[in-house]
Protein backbone atom coordinates (compact mmCIF):
# COMPACT_ATOMS: atom_id res chain seq x y z
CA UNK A 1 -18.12 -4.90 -23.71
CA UNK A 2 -16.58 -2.06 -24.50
CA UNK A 3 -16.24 0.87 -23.20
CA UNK A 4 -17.61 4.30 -24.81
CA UNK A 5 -15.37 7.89 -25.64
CA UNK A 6 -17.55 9.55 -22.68
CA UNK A 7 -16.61 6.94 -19.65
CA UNK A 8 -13.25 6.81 -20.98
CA UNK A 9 -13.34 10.98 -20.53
CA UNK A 10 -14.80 10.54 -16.92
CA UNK A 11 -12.18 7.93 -16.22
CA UNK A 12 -9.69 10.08 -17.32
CA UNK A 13 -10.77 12.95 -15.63
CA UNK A 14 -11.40 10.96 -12.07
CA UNK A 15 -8.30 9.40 -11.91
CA UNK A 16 -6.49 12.91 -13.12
CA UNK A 17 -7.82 14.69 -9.80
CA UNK A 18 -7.09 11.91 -8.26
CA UNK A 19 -3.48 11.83 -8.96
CA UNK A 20 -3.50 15.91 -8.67
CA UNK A 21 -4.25 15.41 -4.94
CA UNK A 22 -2.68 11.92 -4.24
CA UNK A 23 0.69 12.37 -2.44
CA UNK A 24 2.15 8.98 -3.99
CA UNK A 25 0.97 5.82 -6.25
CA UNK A 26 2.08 2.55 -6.24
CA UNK A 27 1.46 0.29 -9.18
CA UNK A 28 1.62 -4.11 -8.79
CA UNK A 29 0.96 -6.52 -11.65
CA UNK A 30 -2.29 -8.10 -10.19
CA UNK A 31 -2.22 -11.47 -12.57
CA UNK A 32 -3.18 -14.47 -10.41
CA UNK A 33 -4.63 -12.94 -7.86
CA UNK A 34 -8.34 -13.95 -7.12
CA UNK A 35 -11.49 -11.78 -6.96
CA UNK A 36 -11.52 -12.43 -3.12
CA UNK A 37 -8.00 -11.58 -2.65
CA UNK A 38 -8.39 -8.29 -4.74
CA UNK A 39 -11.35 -7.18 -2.54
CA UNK A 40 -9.46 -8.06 0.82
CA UNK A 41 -7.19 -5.50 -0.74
CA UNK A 42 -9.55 -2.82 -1.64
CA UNK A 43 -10.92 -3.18 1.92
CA UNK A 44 -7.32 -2.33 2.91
CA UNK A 45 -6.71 0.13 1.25
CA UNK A 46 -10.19 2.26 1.65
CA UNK A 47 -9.55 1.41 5.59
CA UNK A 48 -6.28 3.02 5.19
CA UNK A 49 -7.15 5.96 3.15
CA UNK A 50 -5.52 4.40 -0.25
CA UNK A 51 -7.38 4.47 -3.33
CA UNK A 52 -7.49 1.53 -5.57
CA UNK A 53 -7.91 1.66 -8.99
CA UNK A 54 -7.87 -1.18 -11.92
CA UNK A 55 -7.00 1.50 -15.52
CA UNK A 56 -6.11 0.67 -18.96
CA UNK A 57 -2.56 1.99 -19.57
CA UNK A 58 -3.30 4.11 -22.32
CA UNK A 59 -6.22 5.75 -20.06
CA UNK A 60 -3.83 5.74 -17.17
CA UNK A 61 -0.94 7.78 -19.69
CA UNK A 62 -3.32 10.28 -20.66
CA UNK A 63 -4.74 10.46 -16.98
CA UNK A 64 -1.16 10.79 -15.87
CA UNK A 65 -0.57 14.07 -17.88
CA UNK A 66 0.08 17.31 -15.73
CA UNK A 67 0.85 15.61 -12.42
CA UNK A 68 3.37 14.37 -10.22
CA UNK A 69 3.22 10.69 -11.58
CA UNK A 70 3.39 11.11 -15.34
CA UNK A 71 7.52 9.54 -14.93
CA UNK A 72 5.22 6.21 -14.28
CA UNK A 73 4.07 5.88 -18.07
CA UNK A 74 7.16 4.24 -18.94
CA UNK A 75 6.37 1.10 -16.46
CA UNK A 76 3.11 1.22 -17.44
CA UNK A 77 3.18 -2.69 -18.69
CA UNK A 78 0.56 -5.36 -18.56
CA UNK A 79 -2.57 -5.53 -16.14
CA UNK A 80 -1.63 -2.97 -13.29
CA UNK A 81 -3.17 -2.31 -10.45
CA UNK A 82 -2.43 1.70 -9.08
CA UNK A 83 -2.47 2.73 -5.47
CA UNK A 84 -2.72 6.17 -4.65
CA UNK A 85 -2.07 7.61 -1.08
CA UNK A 86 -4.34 10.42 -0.27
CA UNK A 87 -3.19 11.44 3.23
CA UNK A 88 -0.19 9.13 4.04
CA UNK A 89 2.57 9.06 1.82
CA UNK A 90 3.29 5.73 3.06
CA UNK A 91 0.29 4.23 3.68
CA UNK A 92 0.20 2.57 -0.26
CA UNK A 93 3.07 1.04 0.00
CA UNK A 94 2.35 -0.34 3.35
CA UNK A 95 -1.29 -2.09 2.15
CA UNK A 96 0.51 -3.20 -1.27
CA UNK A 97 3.67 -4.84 1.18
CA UNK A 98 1.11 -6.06 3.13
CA UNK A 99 -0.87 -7.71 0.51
CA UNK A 100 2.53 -8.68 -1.53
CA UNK A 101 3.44 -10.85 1.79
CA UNK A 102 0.32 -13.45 1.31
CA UNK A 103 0.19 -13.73 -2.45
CA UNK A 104 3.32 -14.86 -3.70
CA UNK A 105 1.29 -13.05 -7.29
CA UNK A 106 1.17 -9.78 -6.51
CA UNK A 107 3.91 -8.15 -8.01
CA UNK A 108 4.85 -4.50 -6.86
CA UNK A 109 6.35 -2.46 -10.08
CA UNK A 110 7.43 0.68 -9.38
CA UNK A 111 6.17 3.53 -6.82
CA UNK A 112 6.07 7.42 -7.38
CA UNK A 113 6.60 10.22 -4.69
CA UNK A 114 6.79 13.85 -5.80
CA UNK A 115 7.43 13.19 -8.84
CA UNK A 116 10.17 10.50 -9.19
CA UNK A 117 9.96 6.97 -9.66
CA UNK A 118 11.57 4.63 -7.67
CA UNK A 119 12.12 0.71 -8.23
CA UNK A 120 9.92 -1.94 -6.49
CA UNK A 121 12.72 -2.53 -4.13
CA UNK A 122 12.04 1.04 -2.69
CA UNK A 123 8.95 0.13 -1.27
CA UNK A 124 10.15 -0.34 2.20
CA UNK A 125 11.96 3.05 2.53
CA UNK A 126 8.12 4.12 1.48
CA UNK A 127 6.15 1.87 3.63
CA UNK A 128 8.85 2.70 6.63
CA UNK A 129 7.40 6.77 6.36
CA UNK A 130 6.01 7.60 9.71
CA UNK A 131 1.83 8.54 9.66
CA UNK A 132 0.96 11.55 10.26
CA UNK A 133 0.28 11.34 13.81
CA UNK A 134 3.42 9.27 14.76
CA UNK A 135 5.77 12.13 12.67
CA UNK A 136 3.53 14.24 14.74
CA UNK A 137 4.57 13.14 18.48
CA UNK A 138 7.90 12.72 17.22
CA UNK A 139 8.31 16.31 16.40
CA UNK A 140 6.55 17.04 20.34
CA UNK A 141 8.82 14.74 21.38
CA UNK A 142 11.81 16.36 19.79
CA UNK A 143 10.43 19.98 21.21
CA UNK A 144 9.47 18.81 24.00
CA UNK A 145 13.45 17.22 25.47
CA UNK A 146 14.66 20.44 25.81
CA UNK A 147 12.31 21.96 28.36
CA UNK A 148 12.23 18.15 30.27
CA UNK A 149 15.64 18.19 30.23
CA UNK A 150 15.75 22.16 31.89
CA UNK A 151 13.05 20.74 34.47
CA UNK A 152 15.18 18.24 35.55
CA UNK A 153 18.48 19.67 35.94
CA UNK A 154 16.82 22.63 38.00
CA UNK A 155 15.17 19.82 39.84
CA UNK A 156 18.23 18.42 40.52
CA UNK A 157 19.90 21.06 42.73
CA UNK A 158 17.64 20.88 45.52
CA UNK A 159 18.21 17.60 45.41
CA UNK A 160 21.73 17.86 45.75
CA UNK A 161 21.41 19.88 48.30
CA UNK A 162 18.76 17.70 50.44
CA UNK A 163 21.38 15.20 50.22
CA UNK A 164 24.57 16.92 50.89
CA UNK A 165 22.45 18.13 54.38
CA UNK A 166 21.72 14.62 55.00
CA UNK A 167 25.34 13.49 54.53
CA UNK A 168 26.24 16.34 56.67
CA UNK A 169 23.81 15.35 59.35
CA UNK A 170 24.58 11.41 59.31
CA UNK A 171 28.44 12.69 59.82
CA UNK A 172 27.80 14.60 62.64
CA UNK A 173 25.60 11.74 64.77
CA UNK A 174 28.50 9.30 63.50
CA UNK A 175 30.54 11.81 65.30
């Protein structure tokens, strides 16, 4: 059935703000993957804050225009399924890898971060971005060593003395 000028506009315009606030899209060739598989996938991605969404390319290329992922019109090819990351920069590519691993028919295509494409082969350097919260306590951690690292050497001169007094002490009931 087809599909009428005004839901193509609201299409357009939904997946436009979507793309406006997404922080980067992957896009798979979905052909020979099964209706169950493709839910399991859209229950992925929700869980992981990834939006999911099945577009006609031309729709996608106009919905493209005036954002970060308009260099993905060119790969725009065939049925494509697009993935865009809402929170995680990573988190796209990490429910597409996932997915890719048990259906030898998904096909990742390219990916998209701020504003550059990158090959399929990229999509572990993507999926490999730390979450928020982990590049979070990584950063504590970082700011975090040098004060440790102050405790322990001032920490460490009492106990250097403690020790030199025992030493001193042992020698003297040796002697």
């Amino acid at each position: 059935m087809p599909i009428g000028l005004k839901e193509k506009q609201a299409i357009v315009a939904e997946v436009n703000e979507t793309a406006k606030a997404a922080l980067s899209a992957v896009m798979a060739d979905y052909r020979g993957v099964g209706v169950d598989a493709m839910t399991s996938l859209r229950v992925a991605a929700r869980a992981s804050g990834v939006q999911v969404r099945v577009i006609r390319n031309t729709l996608a290329k106009k919905a493209f225009e005036g954002t970060d992922f308009e260099c993905m019109n060119e790969t725009l090819l065939g049925p494509c399924v697009l993935a865009f990351a809402l929170e995680d920069p990573g988190a796209s590519a990490r429910v597409f890898k996932e997915f890719a691993k048990n259906n030898s028919d998904f096909e990742i295509k390219a990916l998209s971060v701020g504003g550059k494409l990158l090959p399929a082969d990229q999509i572990d350097a993507l999926a490999k971005l730390p979450t928020r919260d982990e590049a979070l306590s990584l950063l504590m951690a970082v700011m975090q060593a040098p004060v440790t690292k102050l405790v322990r050497t001032m920490n460490d001169i009492p106990g250097r003395v403690t020790r030199v007094v025992a030493a001193v002490k042992d020698q003297k009931q040796a002697a």
